[in-house]
C-alpha atoms as a PDB file:
ATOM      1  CA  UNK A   1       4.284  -6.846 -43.469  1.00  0.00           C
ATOM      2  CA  UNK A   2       4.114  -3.743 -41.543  1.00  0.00           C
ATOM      3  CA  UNK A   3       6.319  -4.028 -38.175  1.00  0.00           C
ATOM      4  CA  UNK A   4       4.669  -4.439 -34.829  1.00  0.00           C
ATOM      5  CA  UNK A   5       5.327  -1.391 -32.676  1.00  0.00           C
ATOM      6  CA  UNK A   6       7.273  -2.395 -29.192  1.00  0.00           C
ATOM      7  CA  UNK A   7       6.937   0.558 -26.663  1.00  0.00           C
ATOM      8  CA  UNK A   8      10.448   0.091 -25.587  1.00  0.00           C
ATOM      9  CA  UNK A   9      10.224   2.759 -23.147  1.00  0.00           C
ATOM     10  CA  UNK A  10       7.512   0.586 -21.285  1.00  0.00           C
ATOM     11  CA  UNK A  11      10.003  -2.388 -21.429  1.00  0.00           C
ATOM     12  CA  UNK A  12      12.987  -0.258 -20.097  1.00  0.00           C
ATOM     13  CA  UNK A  13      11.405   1.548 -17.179  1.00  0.00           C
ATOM     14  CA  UNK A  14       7.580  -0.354 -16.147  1.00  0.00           C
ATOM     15  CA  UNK A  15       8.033  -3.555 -16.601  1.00  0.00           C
ATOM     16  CA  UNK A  16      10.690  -4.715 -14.166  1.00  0.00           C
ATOM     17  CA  UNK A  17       8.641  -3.221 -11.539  1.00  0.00           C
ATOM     18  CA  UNK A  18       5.458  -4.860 -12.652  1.00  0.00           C
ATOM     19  CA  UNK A  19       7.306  -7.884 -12.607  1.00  0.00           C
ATOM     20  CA  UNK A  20       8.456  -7.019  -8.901  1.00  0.00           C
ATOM     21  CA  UNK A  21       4.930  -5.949  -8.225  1.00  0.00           C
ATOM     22  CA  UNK A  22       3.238  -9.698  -9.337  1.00  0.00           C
ATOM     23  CA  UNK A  23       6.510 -11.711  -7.396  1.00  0.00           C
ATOM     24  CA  UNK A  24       5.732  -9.553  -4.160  1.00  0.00           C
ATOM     25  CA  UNK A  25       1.534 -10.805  -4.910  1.00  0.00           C
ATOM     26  CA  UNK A  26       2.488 -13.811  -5.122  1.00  0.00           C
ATOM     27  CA  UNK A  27       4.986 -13.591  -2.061  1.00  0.00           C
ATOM     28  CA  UNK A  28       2.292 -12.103   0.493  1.00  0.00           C
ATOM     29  CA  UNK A  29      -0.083 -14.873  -0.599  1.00  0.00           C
ATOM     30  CA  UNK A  30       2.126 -17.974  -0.134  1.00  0.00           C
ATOM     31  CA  UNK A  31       3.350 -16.666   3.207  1.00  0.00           C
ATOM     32  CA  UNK A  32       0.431 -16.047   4.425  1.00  0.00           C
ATOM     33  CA  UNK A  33      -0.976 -19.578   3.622  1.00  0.00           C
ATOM     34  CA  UNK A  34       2.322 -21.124   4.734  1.00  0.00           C
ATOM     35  CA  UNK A  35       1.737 -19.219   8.642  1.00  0.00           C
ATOM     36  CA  UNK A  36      -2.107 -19.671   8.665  1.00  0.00           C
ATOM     37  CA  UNK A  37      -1.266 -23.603   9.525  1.00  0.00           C
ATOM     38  CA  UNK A  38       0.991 -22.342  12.645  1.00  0.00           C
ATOM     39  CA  UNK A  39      -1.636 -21.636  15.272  1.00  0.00           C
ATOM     40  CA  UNK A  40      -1.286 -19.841  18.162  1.00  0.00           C
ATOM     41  CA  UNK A  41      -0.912 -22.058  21.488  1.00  0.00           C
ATOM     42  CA  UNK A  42      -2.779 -19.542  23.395  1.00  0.00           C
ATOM     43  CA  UNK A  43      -5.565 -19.815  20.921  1.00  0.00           C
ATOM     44  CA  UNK A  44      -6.011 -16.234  20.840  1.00  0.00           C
ATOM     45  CA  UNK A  45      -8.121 -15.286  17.568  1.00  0.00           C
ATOM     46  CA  UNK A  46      -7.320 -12.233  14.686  1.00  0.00           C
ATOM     47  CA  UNK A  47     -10.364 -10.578  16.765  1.00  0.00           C
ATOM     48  CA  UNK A  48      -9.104 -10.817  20.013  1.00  0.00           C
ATOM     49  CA  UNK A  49      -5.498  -9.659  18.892  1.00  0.00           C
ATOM     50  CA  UNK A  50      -7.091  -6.633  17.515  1.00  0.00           C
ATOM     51  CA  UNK A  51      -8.786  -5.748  20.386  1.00  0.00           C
ATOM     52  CA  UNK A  52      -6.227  -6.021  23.116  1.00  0.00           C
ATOM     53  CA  UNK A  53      -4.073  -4.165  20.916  1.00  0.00           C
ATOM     54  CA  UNK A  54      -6.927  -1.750  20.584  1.00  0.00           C
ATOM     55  CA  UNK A  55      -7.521  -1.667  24.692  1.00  0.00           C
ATOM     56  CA  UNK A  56      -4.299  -1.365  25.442  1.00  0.00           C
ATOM     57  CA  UNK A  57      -4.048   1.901  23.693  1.00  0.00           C
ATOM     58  CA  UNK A  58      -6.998   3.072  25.159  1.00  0.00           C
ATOM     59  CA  UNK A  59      -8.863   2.363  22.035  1.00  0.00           C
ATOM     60  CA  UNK A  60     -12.225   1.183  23.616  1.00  0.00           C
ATOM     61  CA  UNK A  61     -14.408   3.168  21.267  1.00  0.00           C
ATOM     62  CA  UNK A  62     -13.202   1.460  17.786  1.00  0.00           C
ATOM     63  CA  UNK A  63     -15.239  -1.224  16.188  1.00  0.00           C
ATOM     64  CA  UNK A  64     -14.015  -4.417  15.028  1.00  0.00           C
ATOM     65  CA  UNK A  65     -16.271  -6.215  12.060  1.00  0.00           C
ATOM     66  CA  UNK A  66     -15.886  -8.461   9.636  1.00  0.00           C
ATOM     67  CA  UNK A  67     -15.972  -8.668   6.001  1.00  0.00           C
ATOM     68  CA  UNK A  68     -15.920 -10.907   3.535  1.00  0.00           C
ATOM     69  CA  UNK A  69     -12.697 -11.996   1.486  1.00  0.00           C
ATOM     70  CA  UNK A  70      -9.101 -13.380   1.961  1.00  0.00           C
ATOM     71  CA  UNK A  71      -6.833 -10.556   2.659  1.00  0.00           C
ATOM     72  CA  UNK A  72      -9.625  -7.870   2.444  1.00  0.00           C
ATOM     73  CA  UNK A  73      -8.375  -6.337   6.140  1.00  0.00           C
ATOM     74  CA  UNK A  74      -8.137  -2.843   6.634  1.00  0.00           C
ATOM     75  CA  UNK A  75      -9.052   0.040   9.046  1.00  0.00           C
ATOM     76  CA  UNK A  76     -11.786   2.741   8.079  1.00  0.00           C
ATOM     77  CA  UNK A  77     -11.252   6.205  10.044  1.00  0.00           C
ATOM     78  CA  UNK A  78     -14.327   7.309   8.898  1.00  0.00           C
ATOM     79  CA  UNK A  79     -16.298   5.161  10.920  1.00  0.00           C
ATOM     80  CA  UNK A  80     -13.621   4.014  13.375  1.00  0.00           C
ATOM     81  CA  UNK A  81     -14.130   0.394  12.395  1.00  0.00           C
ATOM     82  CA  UNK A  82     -11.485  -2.328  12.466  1.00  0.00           C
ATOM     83  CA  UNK A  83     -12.870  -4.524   9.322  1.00  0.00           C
ATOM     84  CA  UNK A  84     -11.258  -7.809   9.558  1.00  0.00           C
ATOM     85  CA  UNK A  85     -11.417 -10.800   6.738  1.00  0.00           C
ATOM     86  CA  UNK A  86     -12.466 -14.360   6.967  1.00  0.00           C
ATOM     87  CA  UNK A  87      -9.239 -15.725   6.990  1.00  0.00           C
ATOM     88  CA  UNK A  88      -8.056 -13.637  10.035  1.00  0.00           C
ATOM     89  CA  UNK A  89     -10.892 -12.733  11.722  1.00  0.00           C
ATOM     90  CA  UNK A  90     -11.733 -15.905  13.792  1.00  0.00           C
ATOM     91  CA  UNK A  91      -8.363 -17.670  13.141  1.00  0.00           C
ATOM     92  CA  UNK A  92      -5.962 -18.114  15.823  1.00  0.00           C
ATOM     93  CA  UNK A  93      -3.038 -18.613  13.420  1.00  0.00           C
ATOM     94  CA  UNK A  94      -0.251 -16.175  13.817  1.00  0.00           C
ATOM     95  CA  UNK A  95      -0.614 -14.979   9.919  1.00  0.00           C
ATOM     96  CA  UNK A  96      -3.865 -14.165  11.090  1.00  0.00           C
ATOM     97  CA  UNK A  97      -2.899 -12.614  14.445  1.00  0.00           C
ATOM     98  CA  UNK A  98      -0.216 -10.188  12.787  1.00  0.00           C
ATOM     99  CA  UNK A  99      -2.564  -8.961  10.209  1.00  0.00           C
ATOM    100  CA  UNK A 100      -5.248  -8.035  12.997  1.00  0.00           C
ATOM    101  CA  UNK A 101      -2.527  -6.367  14.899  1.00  0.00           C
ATOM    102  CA  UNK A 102      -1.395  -4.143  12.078  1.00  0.00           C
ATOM    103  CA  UNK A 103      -4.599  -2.715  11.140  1.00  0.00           C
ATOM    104  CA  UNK A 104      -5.123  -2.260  14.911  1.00  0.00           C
ATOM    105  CA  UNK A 105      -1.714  -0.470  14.964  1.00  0.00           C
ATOM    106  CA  UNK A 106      -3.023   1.524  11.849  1.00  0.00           C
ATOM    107  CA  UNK A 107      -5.785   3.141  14.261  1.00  0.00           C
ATOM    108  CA  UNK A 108      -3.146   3.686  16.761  1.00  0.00           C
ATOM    109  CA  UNK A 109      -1.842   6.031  14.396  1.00  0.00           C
ATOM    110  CA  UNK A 110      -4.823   7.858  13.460  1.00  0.00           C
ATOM    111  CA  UNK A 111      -5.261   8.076  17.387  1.00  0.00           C
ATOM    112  CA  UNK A 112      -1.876   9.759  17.889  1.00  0.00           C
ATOM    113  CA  UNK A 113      -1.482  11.731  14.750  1.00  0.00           C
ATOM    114  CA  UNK A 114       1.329   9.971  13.072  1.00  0.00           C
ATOM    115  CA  UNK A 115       2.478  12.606  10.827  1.00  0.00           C
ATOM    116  CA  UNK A 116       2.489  10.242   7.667  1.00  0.00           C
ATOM    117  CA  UNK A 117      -0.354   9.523   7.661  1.00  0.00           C
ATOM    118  CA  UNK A 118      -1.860  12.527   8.136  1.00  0.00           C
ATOM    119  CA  UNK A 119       0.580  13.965   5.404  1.00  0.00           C
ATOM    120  CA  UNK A 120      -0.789  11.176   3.084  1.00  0.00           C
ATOM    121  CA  UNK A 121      -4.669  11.960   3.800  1.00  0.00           C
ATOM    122  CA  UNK A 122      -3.575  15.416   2.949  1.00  0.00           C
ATOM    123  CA  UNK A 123      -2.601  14.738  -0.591  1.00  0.00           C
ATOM    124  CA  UNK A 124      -5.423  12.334  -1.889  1.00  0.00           C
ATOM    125  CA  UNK A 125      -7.828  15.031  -2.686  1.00  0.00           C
ATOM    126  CA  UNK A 126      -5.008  16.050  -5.205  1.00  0.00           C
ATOM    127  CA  UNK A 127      -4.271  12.914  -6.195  1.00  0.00           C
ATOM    128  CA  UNK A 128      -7.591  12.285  -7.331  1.00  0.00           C
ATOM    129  CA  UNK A 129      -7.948  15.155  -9.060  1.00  0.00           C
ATOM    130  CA  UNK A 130      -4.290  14.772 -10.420  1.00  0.00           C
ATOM    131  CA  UNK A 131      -5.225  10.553 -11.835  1.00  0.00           C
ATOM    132  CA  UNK A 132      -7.872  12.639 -13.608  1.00  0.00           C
ATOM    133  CA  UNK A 133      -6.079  15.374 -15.527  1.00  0.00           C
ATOM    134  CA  UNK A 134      -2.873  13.707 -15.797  1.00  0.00           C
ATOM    135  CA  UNK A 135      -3.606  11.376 -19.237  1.00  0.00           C
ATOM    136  CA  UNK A 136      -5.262  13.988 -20.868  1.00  0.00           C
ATOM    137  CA  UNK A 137      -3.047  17.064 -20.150  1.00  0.00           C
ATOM    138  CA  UNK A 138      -0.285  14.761 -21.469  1.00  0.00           C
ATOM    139  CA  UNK A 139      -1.559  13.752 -24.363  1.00  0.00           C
ATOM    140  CA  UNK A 140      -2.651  17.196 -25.513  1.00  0.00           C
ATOM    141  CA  UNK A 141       1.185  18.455 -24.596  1.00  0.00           C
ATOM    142  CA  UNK A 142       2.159  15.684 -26.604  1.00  0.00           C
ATOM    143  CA  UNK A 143      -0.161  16.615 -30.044  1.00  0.00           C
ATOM    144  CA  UNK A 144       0.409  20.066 -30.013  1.00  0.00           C
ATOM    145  CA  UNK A 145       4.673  19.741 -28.872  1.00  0.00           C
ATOM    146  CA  UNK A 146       5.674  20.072 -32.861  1.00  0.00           C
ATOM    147  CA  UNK A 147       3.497  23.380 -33.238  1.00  0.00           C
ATOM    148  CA  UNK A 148       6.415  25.462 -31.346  1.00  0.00           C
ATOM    149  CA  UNK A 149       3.874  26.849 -29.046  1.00  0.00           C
ATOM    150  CA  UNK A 150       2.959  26.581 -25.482  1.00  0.00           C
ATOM    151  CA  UNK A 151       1.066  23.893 -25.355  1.00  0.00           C
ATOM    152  CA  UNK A 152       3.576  21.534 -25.130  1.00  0.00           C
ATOM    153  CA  UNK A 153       4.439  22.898 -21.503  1.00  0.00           C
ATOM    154  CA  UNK A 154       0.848  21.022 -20.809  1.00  0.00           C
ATOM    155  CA  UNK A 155       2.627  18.295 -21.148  1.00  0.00           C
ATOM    156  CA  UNK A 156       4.957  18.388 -18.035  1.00  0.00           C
ATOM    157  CA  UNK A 157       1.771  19.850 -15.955  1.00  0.00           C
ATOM    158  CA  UNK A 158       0.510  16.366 -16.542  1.00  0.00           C
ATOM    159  CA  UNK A 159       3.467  14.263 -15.464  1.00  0.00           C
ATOM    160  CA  UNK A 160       3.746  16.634 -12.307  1.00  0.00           C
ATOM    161  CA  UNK A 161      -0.115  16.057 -11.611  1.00  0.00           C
ATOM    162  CA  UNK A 162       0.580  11.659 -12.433  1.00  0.00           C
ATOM    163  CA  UNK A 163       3.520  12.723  -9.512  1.00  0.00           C
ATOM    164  CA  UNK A 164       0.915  13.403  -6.715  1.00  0.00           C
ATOM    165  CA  UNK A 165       0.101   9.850  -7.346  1.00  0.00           C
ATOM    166  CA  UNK A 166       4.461   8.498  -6.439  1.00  0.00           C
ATOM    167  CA  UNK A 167       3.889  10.859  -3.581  1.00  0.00           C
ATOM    168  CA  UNK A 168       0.805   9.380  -2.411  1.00  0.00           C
ATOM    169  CA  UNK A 169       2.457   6.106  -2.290  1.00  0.00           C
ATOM    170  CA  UNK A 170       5.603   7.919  -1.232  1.00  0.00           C
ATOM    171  CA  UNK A 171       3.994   8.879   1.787  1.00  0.00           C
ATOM    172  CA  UNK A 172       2.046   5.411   2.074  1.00  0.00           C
ATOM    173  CA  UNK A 173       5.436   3.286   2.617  1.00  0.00           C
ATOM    174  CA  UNK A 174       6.225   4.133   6.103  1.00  0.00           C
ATOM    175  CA  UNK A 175       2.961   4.293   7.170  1.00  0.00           C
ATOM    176  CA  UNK A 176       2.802   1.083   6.465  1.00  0.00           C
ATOM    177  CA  UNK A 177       5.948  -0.475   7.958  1.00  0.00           C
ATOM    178  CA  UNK A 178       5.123   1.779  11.055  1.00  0.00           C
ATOM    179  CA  UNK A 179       1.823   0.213  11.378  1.00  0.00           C
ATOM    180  CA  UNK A 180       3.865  -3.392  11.284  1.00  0.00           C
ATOM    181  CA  UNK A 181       6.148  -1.928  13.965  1.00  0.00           C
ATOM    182  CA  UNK A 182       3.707  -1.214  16.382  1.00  0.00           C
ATOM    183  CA  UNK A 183       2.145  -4.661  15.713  1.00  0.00           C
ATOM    184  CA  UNK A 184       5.120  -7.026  16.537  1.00  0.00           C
ATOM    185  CA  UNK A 185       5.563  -4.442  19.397  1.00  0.00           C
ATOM    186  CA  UNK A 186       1.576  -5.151  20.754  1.00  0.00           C
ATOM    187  CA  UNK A 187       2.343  -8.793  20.072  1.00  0.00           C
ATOM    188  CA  UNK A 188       5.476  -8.483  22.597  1.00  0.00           C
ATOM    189  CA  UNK A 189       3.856  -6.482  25.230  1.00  0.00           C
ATOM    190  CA  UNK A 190       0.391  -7.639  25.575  1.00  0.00           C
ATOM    191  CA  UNK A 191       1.893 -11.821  25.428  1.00  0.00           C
ATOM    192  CA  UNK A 192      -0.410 -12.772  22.759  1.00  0.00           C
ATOM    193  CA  UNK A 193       2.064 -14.519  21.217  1.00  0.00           C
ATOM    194  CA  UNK A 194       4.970 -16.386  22.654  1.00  0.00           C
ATOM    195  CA  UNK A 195       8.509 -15.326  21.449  1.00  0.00           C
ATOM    196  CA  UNK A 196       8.820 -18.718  18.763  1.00  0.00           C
ATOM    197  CA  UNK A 197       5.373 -18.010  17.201  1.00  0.00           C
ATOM    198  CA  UNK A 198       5.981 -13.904  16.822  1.00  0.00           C
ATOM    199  CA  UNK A 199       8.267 -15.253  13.720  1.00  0.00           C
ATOM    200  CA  UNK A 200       5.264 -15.974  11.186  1.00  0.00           C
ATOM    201  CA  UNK A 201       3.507 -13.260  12.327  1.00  0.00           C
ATOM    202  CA  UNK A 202       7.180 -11.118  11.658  1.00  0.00           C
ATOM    203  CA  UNK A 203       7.069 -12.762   8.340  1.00  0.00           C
ATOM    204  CA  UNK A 204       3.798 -12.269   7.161  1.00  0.00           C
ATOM    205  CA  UNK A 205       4.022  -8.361   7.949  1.00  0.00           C
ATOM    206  CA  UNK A 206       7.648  -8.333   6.438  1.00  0.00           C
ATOM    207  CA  UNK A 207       6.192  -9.565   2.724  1.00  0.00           C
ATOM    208  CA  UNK A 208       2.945  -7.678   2.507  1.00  0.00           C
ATOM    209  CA  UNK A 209       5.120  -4.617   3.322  1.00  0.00           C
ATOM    210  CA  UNK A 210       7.086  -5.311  -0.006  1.00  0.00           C
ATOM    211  CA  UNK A 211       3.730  -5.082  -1.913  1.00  0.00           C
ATOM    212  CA  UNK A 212       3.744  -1.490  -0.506  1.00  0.00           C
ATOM    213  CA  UNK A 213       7.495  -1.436  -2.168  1.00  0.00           C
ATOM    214  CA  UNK A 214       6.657  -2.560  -5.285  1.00  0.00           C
ATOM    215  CA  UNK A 215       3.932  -0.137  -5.671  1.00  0.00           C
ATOM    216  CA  UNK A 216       5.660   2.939  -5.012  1.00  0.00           C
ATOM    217  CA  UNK A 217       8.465   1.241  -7.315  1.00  0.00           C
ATOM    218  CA  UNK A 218       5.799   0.722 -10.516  1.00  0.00           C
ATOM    219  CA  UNK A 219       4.161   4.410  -9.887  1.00  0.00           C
ATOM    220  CA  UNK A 220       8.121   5.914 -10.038  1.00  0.00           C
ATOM    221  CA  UNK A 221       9.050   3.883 -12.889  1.00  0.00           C
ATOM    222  CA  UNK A 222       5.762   5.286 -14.781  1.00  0.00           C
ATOM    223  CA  UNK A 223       6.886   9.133 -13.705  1.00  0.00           C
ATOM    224  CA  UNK A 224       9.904   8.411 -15.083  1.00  0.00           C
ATOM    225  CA  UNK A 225       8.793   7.365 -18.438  1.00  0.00           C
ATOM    226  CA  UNK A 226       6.148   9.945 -19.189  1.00  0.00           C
ATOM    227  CA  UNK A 227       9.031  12.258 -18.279  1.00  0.00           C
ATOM    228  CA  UNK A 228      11.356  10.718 -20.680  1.00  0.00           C
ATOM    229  CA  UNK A 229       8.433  10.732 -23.450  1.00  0.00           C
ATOM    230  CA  UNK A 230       7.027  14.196 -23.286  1.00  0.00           C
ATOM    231  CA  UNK A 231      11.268  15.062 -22.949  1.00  0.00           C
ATOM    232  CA  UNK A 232      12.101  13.318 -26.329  1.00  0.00           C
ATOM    233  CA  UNK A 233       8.814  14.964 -27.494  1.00  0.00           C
ATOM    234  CA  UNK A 234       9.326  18.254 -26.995  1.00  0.00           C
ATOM    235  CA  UNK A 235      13.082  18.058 -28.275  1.00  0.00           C
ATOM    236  CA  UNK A 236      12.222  17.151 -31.390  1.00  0.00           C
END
């Protein structure tokens, strides 16, 4: 019987992280269900957090909308629009009211030029073009390593391109926990919450910023093991 091949490599390096990547899923979801059931006494909705966040940054000109999903919030700086999901839109839980908040504090920083974020928007024309070339180019490296030319140097332009991708997320982490800052902060200032109910919203923000974590951890892990392939390849 011919043996099953194991890529060991994958086992080693990946798979822990993918493994931190589905607990930290898994994590953001049940936390968020746990502090959708603690509403706000003030009844203040994921809408209105947004938008006195929004005001009182001065913020009057960006949207708010909604969109369908569970978790499908985010903030478009194309079109200046706030797009908000069905479980936080018109909830007035304070899972739903620290979500709003941080994509409201993610506009903030496209307002005032938070350097991260404009250092990650820099990078993702490369980093599509790098997700593109950087299977192939390895794979080439890789078939033609043995034939003492070149062409096994494509090999390592490939990893370097997959590396835009690490940096992308790189750049994405404290962008991210920045964005959470500034939300808590709103929260505080502007009294939408009072200082017992800011704790779900704290904890909500606290585990979808480890999904942010455990992605940059999974895209490192893979740079590290296409390293360590086209390494052992080219030594031989």
């Amino acid at each position: 019987m011919k043996e099953m091949f194991i890529d060991y490599s994958y086992i080693v390096y990946v798979l822990p992280a993918v493994l931190f990547a589905m607990w930290t899923s898994a994590h953001v979801n049940s936390t968020f269900r746990r502090y959708s059931t603690q509403y706000s006494m003030r009844n203040v909705t994921g809408y209105d957090a947004a938008r006195r966040v929004l005001d009182a940054n001065g913020l009057y000109h960006v949207r708010i909308e909604r969109v369908n999903g569970s978790l499908t919030d985010h903030y478009d700086p194309r079109s200046n629009v706030i797009r908000l999901s069905d479980s936080v839109y018109s909830q007035t839980s304070t899972a739903a009211i620290g979500v709003a908040a941080h994509e409201a504090g993610h506009a903030i920083q496209y307002a005032q030029h938070y350097i991260p974020i404009r250092l990650r928007n820099a990078i993702i024309p490369i980093t599509n073009l790098g997700s593109k070339l950087a299977m192939p180019l390895i794979l080439i490296g890789l078939l033609f390593a043995g034939t003492g030319s070149s062409m096994g140097m494509l090999a390592y332009v490939g990893v370097a391109c997959f590396g835009f991708s690490t940096l992308f997320q790189l750049f994405t982490l404290p962008t991210e926990f920045d964005a959470s800052r500034r939300a808590i902060r709103a929260i505080e200032t502007c009294g939408i919450l009072s200082s017992d109910e800011i704790y779900g919203s704290k904890k909500v923000l606290t585990a979808a910023a480890l999904t942010y974590v455990a992605a940059l951890a999974v895209s490192l892990m893979q740079l590290l093991r296409l390293l360590n392939i086209v390494n052992r390849r080219n030594n031989n």
